[in-house]
PDB file of N, CA and C in Angstrom:
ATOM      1  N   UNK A   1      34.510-252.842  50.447  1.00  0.00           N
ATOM      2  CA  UNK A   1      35.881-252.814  50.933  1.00  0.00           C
ATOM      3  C   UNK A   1      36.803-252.385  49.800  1.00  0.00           C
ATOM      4  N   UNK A   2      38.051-251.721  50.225  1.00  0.00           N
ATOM      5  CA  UNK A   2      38.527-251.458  48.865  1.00  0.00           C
ATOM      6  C   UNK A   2      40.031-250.839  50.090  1.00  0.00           C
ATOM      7  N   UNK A   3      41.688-251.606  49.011  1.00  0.00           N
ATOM      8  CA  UNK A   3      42.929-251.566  49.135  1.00  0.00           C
ATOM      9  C   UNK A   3      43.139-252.805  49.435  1.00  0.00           C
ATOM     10  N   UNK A   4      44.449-252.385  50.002  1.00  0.00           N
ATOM     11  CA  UNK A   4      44.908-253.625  50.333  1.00  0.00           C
ATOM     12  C   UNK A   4      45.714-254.086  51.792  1.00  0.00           C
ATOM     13  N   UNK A   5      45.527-254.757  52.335  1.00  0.00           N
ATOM     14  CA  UNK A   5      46.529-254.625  53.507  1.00  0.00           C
ATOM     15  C   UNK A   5      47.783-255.205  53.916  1.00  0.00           C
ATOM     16  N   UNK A   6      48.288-255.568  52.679  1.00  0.00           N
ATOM     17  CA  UNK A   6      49.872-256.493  52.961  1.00  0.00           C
ATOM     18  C   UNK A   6      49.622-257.280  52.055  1.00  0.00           C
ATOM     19  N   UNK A   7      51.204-257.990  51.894  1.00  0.00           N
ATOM     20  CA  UNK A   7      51.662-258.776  50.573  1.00  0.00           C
ATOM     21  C   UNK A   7      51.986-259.958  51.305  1.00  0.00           C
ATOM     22  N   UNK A   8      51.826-260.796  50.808  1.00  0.00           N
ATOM     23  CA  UNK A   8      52.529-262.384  51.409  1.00  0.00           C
ATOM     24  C   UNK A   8      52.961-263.463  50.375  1.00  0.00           C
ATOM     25  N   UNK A   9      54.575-263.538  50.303  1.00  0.00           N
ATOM     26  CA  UNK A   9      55.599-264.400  49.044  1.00  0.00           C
ATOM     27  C   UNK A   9      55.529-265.906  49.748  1.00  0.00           C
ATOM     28  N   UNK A  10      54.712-266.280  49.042  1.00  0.00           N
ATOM     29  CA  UNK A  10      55.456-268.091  49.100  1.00  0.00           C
ATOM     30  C   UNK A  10      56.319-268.622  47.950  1.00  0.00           C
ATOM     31  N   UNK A  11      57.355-269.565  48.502  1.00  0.00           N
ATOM     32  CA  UNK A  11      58.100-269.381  47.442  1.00  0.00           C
ATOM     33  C   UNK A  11      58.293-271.087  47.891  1.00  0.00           C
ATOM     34  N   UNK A  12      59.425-272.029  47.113  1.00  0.00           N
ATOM     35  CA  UNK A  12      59.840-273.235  46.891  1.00  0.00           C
ATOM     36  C   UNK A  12      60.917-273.676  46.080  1.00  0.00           C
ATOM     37  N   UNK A  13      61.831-274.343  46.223  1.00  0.00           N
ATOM     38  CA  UNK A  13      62.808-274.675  44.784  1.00  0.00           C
ATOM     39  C   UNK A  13      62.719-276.600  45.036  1.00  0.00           C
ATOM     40  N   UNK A  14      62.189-277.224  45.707  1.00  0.00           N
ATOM     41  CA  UNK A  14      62.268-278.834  46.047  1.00  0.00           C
ATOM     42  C   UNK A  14      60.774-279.062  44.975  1.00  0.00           C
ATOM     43  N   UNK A  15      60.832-279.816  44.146  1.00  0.00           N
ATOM     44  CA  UNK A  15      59.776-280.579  43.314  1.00  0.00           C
ATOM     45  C   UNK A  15      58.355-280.697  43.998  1.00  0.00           C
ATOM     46  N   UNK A  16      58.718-281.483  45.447  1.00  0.00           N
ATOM     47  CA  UNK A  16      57.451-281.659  46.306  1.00  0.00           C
ATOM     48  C   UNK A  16      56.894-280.792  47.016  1.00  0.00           C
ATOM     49  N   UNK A  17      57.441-279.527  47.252  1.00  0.00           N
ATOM     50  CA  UNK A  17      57.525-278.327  47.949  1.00  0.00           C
ATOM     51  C   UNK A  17      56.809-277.590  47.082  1.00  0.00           C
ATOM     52  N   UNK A  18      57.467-277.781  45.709  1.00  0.00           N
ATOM     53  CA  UNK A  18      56.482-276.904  44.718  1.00  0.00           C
ATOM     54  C   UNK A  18      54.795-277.190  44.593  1.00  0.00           C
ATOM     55  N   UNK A  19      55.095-278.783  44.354  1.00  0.00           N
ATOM     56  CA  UNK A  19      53.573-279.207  44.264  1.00  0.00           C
ATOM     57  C   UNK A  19      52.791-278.533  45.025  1.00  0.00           C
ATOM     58  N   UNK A  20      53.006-278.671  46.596  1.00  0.00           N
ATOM     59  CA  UNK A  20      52.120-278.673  47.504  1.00  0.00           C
ATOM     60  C   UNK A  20      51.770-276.720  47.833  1.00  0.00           C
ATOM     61  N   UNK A  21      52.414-275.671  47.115  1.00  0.00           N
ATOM     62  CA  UNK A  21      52.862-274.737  47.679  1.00  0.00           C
ATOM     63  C   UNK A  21      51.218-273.790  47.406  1.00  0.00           C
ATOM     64  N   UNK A  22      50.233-274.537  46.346  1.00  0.00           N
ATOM     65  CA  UNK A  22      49.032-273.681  46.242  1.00  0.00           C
ATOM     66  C   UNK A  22      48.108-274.135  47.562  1.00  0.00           C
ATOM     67  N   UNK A  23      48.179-275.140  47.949  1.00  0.00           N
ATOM     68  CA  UNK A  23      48.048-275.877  49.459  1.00  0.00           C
ATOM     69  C   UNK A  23      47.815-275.091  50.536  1.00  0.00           C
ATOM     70  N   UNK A  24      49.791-274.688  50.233  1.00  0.00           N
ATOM     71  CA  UNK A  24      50.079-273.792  51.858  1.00  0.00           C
ATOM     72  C   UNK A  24      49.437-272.188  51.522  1.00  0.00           C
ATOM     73  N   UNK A  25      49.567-272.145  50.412  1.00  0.00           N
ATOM     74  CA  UNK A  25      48.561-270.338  50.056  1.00  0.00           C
ATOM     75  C   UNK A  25      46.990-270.626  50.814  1.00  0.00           C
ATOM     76  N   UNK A  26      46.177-271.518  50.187  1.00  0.00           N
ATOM     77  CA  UNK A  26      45.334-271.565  51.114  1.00  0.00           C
ATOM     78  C   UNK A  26      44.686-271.992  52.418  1.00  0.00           C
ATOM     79  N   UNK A  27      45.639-272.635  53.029  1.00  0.00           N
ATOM     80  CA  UNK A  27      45.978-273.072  54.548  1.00  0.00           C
ATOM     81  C   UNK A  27      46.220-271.277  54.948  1.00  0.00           C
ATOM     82  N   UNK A  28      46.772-270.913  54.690  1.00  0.00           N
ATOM     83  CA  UNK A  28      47.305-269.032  55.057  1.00  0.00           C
ATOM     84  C   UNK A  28      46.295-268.571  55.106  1.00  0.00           C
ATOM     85  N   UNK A  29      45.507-268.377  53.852  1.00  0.00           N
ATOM     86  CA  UNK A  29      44.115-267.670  53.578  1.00  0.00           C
ATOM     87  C   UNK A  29      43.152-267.549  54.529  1.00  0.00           C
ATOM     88  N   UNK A  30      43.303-269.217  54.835  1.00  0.00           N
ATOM     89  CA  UNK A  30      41.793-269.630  55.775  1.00  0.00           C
ATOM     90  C   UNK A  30      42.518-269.822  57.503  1.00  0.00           C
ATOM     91  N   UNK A  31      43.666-269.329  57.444  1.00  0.00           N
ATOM     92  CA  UNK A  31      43.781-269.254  58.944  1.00  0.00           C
ATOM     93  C   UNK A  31      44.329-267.585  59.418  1.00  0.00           C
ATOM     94  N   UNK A  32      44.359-267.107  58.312  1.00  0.00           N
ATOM     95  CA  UNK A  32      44.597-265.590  58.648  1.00  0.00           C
ATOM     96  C   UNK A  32      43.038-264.928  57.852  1.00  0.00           C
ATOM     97  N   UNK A  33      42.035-265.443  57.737  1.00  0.00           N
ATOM     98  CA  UNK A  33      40.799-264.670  57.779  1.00  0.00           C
ATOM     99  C   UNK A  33      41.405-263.226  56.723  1.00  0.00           C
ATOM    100  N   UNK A  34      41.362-263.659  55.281  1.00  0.00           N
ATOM    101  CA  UNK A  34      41.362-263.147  54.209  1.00  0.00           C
ATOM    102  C   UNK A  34      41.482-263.036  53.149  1.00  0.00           C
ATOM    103  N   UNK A  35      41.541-262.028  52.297  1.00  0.00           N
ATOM    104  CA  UNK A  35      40.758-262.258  51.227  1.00  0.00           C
ATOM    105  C   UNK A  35      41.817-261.820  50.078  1.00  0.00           C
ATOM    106  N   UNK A  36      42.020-262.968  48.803  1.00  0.00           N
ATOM    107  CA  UNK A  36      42.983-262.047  47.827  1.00  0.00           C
ATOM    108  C   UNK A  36      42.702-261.609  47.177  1.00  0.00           C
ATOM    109  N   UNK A  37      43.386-260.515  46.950  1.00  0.00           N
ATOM    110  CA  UNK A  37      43.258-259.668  46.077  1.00  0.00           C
ATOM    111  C   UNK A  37      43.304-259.429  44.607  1.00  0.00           C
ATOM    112  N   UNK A  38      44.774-259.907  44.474  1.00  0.00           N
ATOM    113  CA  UNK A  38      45.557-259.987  43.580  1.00  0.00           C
ATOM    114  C   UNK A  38      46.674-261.094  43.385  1.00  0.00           C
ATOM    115  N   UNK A  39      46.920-261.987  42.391  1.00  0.00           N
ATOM    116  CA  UNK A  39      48.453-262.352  42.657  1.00  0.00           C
ATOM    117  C   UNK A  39      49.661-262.394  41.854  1.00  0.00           C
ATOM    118  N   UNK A  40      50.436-262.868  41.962  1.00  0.00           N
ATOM    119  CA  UNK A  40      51.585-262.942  40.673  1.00  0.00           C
ATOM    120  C   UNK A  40      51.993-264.334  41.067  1.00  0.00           C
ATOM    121  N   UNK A  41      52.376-265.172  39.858  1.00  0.00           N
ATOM    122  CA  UNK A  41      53.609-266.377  39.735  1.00  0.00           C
ATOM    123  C   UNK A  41      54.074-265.485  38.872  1.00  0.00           C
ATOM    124  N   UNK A  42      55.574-266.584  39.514  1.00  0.00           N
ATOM    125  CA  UNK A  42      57.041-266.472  38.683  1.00  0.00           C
ATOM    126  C   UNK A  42      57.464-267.912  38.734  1.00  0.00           C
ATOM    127  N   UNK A  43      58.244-267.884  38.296  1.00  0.00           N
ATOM    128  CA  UNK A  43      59.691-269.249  38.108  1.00  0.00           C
ATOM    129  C   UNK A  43      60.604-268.820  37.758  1.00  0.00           C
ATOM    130  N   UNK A  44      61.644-268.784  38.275  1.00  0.00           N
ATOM    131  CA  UNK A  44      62.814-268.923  37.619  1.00  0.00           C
ATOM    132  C   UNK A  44      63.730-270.311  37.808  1.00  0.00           C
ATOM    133  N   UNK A  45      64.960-270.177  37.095  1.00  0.00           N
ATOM    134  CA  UNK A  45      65.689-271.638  37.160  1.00  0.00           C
ATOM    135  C   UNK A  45      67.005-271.342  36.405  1.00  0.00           C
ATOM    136  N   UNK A  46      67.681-271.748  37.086  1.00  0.00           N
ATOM    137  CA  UNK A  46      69.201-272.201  36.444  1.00  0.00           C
ATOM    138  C   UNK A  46      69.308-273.531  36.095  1.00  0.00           C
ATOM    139  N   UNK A  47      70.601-273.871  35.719  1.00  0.00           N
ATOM    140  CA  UNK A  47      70.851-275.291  35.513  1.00  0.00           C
ATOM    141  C   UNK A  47      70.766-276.408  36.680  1.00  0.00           C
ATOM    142  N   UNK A  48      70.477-275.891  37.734  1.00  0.00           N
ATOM    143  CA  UNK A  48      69.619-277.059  38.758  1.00  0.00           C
ATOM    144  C   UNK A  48      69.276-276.577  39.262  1.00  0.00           C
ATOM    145  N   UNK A  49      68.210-275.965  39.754  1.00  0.00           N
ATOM    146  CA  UNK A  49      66.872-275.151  40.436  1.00  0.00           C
ATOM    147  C   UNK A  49      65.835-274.295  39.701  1.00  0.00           C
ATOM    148  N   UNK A  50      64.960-274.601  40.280  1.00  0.00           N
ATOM    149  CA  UNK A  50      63.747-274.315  39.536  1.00  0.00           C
ATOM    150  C   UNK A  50      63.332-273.626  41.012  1.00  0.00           C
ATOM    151  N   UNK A  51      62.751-272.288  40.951  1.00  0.00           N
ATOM    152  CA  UNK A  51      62.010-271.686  41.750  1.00  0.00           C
ATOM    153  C   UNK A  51      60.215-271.081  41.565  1.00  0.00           C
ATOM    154  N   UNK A  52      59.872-271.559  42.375  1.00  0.00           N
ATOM    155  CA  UNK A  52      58.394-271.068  41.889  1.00  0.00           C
ATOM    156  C   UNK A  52      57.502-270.153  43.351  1.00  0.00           C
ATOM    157  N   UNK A  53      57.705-269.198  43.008  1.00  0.00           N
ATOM    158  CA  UNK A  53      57.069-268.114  43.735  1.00  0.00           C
ATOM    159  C   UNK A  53      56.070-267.481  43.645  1.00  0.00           C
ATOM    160  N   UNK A  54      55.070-267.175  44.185  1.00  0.00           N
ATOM    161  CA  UNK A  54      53.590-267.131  44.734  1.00  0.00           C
ATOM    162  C   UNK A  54      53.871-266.205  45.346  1.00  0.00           C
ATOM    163  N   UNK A  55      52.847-264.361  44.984  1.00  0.00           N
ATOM    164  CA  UNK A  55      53.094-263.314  45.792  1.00  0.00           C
ATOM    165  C   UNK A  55      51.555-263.147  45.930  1.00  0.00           C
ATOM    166  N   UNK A  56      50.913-262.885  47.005  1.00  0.00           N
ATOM    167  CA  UNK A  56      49.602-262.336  46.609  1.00  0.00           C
ATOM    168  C   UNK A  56      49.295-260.995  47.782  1.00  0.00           C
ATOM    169  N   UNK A  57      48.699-260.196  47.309  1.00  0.00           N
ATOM    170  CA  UNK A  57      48.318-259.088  48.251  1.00  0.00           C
ATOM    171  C   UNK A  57      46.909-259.832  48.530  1.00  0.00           C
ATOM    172  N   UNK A  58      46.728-259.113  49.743  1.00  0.00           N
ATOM    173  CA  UNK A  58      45.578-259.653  50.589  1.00  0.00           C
ATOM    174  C   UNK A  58      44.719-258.263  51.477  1.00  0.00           C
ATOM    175  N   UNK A  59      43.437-258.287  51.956  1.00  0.00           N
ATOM    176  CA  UNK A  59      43.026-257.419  52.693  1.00  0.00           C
ATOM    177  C   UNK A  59      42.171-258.548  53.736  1.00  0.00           C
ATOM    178  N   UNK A  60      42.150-258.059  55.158  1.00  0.00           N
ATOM    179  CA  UNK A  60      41.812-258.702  56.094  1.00  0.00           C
ATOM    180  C   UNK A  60      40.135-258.627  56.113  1.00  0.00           C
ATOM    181  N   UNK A  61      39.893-259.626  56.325  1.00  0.00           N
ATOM    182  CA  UNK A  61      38.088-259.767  56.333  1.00  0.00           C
ATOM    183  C   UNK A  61      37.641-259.278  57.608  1.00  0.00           C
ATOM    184  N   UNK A  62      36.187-259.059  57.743  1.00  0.00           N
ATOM    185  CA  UNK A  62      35.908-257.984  59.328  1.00  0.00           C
ATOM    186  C   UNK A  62      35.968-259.348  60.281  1.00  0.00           C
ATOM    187  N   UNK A  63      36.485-259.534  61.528  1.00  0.00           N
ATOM    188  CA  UNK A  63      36.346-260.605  62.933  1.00  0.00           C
ATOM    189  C   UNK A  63      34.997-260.956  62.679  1.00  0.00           C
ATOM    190  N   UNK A  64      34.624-261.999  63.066  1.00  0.00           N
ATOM    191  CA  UNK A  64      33.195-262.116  63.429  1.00  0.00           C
ATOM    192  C   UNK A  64      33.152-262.811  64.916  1.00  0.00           C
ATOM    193  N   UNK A  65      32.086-262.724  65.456  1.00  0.00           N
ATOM    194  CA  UNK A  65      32.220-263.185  66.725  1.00  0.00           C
ATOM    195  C   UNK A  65      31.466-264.447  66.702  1.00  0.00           C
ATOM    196  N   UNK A  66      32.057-265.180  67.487  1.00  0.00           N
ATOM    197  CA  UNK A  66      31.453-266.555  67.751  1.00  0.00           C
ATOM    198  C   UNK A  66      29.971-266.333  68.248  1.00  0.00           C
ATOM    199  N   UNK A  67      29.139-267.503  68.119  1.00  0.00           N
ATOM    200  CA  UNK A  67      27.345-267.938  67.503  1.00  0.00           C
ATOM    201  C   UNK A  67      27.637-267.567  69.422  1.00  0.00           C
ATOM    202  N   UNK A  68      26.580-267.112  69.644  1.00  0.00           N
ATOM    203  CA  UNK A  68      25.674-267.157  71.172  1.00  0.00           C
ATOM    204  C   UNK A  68      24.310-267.947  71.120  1.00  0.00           C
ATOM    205  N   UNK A  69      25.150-268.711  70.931  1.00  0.00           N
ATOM    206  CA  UNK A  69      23.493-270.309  71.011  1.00  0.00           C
ATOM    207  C   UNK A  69      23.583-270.810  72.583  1.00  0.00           C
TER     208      UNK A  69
END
């Protein structure tokens, strides 16, 4: 397989939001059936907010069809 098929930003500025936000990347992963590619963090922050953003490109894995047992 080879490219890519779309980008997907998670982002957060709440403390607990941040924690949990590598969580919701792979809750995404494993319910949209794919695979990353690549990613980037950032943070930025002013004098009260802290942002932490999660970009990753992704390419879609092939369907598979459910077992015929």
């Amino acid at each position: 397989m080879t490219g890519i098929d779309g980008f997907k930003v998670f982002s957060a500025t709440k403390a607990k939001d941040r924690l949990d936000l590598g969580n919701k990347v792979t809750e995404w992963v494993r319910a949209n059936n794919v695979e990353v590619v690549e990613k980037w963090i950032s943070q930025s922050s002013d004098s009260e907010f802290h942002c932490l953003s999660l970009v990753i490109s992704y390419r879609n894995l092939p369907k598979t069809s459910p077992d015929k047992r």
